[in-house]
N, C-alpha and C. Protein backbone atom coordinates (compact mmCIF):
# COMPACT_ATOMS: atom_id res chain seq x y z
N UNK A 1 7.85 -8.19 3.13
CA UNK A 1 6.63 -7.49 2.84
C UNK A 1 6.71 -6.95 1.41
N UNK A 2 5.58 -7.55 0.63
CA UNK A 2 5.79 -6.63 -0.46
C UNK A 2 5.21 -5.68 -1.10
N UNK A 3 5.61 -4.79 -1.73
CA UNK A 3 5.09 -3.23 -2.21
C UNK A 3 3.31 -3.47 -2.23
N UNK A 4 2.74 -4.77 -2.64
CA UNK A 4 1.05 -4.63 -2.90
C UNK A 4 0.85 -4.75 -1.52
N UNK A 5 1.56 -5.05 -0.27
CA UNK A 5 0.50 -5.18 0.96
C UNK A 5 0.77 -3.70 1.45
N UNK A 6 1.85 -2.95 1.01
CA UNK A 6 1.77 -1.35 1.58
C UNK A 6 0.78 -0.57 0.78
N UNK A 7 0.37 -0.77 -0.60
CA UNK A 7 -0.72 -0.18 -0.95
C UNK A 7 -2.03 -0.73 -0.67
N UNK A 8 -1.94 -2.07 -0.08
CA UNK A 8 -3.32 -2.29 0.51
C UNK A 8 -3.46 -1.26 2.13
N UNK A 9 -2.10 -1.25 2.35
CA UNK A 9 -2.74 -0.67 3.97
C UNK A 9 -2.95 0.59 3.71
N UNK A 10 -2.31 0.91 2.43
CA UNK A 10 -2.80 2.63 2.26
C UNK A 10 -4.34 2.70 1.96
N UNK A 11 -4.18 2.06 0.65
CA UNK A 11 -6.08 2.14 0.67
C UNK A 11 -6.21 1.97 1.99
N UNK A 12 -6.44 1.15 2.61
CA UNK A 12 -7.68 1.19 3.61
C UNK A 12 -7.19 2.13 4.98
N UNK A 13 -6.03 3.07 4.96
CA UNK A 13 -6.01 4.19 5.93
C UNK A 13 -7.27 4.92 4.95
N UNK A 14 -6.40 5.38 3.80
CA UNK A 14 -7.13 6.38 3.13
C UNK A 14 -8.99 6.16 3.05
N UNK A 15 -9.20 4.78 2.83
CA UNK A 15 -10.87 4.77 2.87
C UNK A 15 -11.39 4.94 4.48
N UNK A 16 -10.57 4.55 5.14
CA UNK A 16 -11.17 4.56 6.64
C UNK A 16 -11.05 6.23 6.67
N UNK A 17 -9.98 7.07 6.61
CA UNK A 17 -10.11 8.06 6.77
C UNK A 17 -11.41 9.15 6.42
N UNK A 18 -11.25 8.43 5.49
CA UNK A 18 -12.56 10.01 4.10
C UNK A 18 -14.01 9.03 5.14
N UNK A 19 -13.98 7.76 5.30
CA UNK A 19 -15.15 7.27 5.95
C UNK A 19 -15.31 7.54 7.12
N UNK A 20 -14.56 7.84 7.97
CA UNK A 20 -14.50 8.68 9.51
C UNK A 20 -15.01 9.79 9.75
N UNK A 21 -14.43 10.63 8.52
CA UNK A 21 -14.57 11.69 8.51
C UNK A 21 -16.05 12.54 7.95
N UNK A 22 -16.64 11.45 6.93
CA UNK A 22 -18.00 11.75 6.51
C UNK A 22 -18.83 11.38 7.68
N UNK A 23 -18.28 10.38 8.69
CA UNK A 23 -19.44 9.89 9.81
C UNK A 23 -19.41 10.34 10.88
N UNK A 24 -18.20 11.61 11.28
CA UNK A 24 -18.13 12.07 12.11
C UNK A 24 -18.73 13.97 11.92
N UNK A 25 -18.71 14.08 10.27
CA UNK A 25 -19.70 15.47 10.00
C UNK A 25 -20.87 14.83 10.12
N UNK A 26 -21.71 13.81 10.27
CA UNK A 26 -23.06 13.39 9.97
C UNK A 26 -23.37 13.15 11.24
N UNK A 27 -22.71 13.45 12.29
CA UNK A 27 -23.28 13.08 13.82
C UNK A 27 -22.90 12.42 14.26
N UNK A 28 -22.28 11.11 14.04
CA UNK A 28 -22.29 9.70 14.37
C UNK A 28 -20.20 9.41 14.92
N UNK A 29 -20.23 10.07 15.61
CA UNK A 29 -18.95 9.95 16.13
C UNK A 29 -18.82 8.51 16.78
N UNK A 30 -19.89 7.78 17.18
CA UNK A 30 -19.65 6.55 17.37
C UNK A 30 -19.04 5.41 16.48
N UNK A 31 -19.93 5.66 15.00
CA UNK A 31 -19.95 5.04 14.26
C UNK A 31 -18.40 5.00 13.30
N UNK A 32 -18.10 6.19 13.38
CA UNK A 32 -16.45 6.79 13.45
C UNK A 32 -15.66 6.35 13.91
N UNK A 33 -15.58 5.87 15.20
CA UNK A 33 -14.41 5.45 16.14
C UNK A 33 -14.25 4.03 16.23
N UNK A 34 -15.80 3.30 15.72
CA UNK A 34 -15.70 1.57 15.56
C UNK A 34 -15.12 1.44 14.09
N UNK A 35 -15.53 2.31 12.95
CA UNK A 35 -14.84 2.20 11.60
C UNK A 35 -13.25 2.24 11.24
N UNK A 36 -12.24 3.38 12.46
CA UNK A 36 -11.18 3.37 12.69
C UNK A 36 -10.71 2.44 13.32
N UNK A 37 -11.42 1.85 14.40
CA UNK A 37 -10.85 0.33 15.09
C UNK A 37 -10.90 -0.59 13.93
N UNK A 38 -11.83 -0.69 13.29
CA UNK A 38 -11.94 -2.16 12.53
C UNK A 38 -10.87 -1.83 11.34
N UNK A 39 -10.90 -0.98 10.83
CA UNK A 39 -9.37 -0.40 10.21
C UNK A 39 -8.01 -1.15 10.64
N UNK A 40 -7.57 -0.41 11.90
CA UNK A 40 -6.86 -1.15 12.66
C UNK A 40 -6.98 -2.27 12.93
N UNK A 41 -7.61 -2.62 13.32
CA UNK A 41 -7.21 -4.50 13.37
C UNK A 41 -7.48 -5.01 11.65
N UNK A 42 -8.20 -5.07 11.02
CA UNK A 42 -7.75 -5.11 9.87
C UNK A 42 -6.38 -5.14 9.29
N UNK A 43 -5.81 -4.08 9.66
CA UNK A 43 -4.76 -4.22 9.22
C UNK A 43 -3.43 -4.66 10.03
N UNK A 44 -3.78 -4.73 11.32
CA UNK A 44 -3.42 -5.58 12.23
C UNK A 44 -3.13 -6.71 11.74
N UNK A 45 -4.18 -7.49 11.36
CA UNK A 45 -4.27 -8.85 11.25
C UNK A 45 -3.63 -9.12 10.33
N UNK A 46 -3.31 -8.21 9.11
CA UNK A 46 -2.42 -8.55 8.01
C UNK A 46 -0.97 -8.63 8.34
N UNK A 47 -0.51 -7.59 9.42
CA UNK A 47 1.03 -7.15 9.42
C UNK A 47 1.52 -8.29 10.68
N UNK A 48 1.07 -9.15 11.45
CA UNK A 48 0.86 -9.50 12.58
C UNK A 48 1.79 -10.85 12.16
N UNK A 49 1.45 -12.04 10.91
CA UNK A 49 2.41 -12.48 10.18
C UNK A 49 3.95 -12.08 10.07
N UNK A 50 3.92 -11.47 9.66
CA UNK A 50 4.80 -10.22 9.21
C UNK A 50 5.92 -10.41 10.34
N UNK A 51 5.32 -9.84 11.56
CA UNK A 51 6.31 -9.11 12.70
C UNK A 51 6.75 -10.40 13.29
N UNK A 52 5.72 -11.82 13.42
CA UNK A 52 6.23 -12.89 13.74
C UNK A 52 7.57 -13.70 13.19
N UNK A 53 7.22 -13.43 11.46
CA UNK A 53 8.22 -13.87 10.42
C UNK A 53 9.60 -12.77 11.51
N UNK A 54 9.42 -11.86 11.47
CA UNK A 54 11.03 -11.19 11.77
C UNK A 54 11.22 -11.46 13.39
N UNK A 55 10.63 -12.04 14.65
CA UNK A 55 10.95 -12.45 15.25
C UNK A 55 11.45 -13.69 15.15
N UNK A 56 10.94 -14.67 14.78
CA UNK A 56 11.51 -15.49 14.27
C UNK A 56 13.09 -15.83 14.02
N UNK A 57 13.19 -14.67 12.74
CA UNK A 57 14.67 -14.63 12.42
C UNK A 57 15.23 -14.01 13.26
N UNK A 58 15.16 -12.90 14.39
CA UNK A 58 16.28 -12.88 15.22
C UNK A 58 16.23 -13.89 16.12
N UNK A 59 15.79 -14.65 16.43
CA UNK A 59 15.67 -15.91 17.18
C UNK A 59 16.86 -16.85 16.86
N UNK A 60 16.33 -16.99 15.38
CA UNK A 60 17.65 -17.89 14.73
C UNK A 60 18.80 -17.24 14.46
N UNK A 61 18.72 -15.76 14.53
CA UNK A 61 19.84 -15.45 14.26
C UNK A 61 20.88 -15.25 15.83
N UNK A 62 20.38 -15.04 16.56
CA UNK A 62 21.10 -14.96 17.85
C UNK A 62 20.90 -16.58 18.16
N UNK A 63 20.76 -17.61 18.07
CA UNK A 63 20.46 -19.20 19.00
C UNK A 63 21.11 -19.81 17.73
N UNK A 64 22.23 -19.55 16.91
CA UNK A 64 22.55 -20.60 15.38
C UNK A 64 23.23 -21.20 16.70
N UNK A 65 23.06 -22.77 15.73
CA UNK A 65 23.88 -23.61 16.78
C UNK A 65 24.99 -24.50 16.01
């Protein structure tokens, strides 16, 4: 993983956050809780690579033949 995909997931905590938080003073607590999901999987979908790549290697690393 490298250092630009941890400042991408920061931006988008940090924008989901300040954006949650303006839509949850404006009434819309709905609109809040789908903006934090799509956050999450968002960034889901990025790290999800990721966790496969390191299963992977303990795979090969416990099964070398």
């Amino acid at each position: 993983m490298t250092v630009n995909m941890i400042f991408k997931i920061a931006a988008v905590g940090i924008l989901v956050s300040v954006l949650s938080q303006v839509l949850k003073h404006s009434g819309r607590e709905e609109h809040a809780f789908l903006t934090s999901l799509a956050g999450l999987l968002l960034v889901l979908f990025w790290i999800v690579p990721y966790i496969y790549e390191l299963f992977e290697s303990i795979q090969r690393l416990f099964f070398v033949s």
